[in-house]
N, C-alpha and C. Protein backbone atom coordinates (compact mmCIF):
# COMPACT_ATOMS: atom_id res chain seq x y z
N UNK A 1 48.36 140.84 70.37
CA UNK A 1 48.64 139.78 71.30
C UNK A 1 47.72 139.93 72.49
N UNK A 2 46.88 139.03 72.84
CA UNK A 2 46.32 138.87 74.06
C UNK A 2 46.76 138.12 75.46
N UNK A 3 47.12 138.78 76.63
CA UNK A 3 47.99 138.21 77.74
C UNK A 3 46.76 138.25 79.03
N UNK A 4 46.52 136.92 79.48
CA UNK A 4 46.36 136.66 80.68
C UNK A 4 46.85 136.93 81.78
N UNK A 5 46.35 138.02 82.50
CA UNK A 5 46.42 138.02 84.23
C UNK A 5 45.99 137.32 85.38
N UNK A 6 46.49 137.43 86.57
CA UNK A 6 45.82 137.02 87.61
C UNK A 6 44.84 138.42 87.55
N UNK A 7 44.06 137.85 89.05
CA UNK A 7 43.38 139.17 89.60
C UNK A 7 44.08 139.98 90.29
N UNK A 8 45.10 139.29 90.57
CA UNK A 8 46.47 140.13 91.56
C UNK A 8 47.35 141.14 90.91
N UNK A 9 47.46 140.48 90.16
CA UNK A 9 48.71 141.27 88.74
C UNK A 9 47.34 142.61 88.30
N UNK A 10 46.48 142.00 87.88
CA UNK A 10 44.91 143.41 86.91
C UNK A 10 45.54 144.34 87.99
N UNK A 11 44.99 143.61 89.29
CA UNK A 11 44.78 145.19 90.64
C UNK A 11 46.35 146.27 90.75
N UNK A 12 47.06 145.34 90.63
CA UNK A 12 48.30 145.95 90.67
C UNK A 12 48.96 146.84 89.46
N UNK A 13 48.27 146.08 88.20
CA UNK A 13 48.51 147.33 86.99
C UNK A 13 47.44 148.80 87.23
N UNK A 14 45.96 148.64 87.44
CA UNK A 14 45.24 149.56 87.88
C UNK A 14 45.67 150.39 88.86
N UNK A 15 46.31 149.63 90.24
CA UNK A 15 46.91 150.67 90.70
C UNK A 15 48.14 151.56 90.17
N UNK A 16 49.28 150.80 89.22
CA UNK A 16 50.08 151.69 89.12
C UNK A 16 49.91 153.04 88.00
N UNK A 17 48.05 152.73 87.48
CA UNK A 17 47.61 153.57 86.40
C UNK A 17 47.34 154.90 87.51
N UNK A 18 46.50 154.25 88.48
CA UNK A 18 45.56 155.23 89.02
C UNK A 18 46.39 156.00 90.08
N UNK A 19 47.56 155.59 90.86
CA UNK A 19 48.50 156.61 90.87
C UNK A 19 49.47 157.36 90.03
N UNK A 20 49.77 157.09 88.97
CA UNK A 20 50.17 158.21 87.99
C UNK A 20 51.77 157.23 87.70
N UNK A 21 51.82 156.52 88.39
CA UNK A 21 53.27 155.63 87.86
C UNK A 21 53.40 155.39 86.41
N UNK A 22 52.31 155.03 86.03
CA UNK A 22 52.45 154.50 84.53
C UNK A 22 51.06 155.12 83.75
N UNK A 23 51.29 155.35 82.63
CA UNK A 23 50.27 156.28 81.79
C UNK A 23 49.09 155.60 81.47
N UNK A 24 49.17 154.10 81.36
CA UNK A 24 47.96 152.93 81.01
C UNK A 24 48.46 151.66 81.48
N UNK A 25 47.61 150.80 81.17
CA UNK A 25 47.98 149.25 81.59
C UNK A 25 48.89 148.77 80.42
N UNK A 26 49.35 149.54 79.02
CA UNK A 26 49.79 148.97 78.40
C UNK A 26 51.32 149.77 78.73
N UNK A 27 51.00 150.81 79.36
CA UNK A 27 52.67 151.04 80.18
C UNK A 27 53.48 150.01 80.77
N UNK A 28 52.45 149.67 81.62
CA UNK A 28 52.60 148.93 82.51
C UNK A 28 52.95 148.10 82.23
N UNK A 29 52.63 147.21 81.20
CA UNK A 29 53.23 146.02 80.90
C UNK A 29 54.33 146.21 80.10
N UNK A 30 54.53 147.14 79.54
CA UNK A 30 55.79 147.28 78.48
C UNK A 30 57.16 147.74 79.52
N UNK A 31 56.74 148.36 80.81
CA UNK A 31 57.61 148.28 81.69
C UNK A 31 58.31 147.03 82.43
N UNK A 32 57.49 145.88 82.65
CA UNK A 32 57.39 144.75 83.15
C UNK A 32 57.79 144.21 82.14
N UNK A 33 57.84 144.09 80.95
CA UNK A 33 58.45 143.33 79.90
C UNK A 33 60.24 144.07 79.95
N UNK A 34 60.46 145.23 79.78
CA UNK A 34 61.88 145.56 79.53
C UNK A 34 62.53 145.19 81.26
N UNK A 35 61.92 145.36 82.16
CA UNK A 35 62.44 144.96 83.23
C UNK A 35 62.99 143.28 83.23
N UNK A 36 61.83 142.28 82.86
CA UNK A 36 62.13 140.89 82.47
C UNK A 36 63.51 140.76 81.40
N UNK A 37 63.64 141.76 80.10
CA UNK A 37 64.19 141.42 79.73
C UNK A 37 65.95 142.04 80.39
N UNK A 38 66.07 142.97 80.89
CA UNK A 38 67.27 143.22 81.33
C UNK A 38 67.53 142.40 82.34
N UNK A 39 66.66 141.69 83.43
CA UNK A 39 66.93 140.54 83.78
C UNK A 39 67.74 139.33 83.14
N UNK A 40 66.79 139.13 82.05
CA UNK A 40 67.47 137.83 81.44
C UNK A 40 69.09 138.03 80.88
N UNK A 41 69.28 139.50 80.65
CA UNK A 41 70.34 140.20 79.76
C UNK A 41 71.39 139.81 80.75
N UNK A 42 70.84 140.44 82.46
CA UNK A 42 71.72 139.69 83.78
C UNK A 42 72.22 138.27 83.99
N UNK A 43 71.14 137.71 83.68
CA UNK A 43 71.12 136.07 83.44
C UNK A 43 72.32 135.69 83.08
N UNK A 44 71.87 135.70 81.75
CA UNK A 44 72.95 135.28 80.64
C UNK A 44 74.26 135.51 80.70
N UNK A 45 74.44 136.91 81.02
CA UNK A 45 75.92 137.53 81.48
C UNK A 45 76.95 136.50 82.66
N UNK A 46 75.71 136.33 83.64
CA UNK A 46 76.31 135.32 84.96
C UNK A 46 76.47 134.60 85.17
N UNK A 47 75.37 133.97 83.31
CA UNK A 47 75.48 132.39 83.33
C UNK A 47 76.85 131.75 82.74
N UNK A 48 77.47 133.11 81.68
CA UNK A 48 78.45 133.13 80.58
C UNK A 48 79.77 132.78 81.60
N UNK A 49 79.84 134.01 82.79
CA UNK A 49 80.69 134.29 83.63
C UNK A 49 80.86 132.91 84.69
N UNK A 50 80.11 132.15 84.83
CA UNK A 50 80.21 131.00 85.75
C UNK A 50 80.38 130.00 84.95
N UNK A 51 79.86 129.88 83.52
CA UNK A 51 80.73 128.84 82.72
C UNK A 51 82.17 128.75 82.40
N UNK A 52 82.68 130.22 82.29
CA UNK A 52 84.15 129.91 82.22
C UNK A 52 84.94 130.33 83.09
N UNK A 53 84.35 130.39 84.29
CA UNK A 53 85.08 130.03 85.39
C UNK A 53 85.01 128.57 85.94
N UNK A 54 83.95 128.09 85.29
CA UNK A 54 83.75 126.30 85.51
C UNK A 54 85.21 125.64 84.50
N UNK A 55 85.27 126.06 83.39
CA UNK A 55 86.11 125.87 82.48
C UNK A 55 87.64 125.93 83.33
N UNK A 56 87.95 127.18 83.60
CA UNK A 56 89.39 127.62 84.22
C UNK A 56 89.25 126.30 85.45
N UNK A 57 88.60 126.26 86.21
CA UNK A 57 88.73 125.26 87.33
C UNK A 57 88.73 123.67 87.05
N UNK A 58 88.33 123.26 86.08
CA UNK A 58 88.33 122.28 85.12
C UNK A 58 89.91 121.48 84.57
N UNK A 59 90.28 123.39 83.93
CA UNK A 59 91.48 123.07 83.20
C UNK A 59 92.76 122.61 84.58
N UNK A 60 92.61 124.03 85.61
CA UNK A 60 93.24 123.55 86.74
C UNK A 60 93.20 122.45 87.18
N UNK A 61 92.33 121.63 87.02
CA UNK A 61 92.22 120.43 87.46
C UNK A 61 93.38 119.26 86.83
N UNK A 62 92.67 119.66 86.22
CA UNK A 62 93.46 118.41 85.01
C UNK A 62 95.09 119.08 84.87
N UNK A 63 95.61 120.21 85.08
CA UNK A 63 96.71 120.55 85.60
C UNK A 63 97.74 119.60 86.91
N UNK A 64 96.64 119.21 87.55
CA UNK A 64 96.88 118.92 88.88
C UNK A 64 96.51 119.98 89.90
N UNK A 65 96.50 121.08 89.55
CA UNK A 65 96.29 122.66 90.89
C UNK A 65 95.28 122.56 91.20
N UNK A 66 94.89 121.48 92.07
CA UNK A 66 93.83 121.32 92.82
C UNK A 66 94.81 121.64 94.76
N UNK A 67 93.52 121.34 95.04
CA UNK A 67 93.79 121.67 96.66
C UNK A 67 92.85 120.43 97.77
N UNK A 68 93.32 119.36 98.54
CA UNK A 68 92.64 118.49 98.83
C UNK A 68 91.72 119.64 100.22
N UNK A 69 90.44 118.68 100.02
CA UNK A 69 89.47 120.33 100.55
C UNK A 69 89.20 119.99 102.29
N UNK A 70 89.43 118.61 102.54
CA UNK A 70 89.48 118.12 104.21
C UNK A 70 90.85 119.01 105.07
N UNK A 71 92.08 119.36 104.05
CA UNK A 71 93.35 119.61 104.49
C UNK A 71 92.97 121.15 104.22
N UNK A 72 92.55 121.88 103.41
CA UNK A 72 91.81 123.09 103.25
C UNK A 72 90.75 123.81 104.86
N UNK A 73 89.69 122.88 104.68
CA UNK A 73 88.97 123.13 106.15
C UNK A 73 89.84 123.03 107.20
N UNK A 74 90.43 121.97 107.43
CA UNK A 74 91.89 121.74 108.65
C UNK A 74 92.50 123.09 108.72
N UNK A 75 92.67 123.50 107.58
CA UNK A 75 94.27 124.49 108.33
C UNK A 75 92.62 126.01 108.30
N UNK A 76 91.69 126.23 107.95
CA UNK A 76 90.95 127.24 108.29
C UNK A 76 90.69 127.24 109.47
N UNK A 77 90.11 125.74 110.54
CA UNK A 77 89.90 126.04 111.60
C UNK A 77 90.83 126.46 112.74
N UNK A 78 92.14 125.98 112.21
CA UNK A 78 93.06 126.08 113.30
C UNK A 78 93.57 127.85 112.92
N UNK A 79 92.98 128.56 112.04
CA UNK A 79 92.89 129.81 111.57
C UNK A 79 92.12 130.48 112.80
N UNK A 80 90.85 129.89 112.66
CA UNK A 80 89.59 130.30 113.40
C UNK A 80 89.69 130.72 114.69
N UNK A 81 90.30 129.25 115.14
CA UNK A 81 90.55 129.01 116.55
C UNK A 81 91.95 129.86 117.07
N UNK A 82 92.52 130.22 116.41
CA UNK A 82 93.39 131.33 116.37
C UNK A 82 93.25 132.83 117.17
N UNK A 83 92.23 132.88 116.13
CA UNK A 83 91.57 134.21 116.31
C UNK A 83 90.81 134.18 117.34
N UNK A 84 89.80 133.18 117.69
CA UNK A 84 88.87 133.29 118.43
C UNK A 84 90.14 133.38 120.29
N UNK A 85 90.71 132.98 120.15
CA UNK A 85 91.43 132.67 121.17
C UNK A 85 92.20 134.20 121.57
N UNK A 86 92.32 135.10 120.77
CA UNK A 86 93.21 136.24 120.52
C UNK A 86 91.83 137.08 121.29
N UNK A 87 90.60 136.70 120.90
CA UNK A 87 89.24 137.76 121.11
C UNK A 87 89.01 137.39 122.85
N UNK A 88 89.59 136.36 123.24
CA UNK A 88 88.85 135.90 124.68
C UNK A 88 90.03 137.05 125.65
């Protein structure tokens, strides 16, 4: 397989040869590849985890267990202003 660099990315694999980080440029990239992929491994996990919490909030919905969100902010500020009043 042949992979295109910038000139930015070359200098930056050379350097991590020529300080001793990585054994060659093909370290280097095989490091940068398993790093990408445990990324995506993150991804996916958070993407899985926010879909079915989209789901649960969904179903709540259609439950009715919603919360109107103007009457939500309302009773936080008079929370706020609570506190802030306790700090003066």
């Amino acid at each position: 397989m042949n992979i295109s660099l910038t000139a930015e990315q070359e200098k930056f694999i050379h350097q991590l040869v020529e300080s001793g980080k990585c054994i060659s440029a093909s370290d280097a990239v095989s490091q940068a590849v398993r790093l990408l992929q445990d990324r995506y491994l993150v991804y996916q996990g958070r993407l899985a985890e926010l879909q079915k919490e989209i789901t649960i909030g969904i179903e709540a919905s259609e439950r009715g267990e919603v919360f109107d969100g103007e009457e939500v902010f309302a009773e936080l500020d008079l929370e706020f202003d609570k506190i802030y009043q306790v700090k003066q």
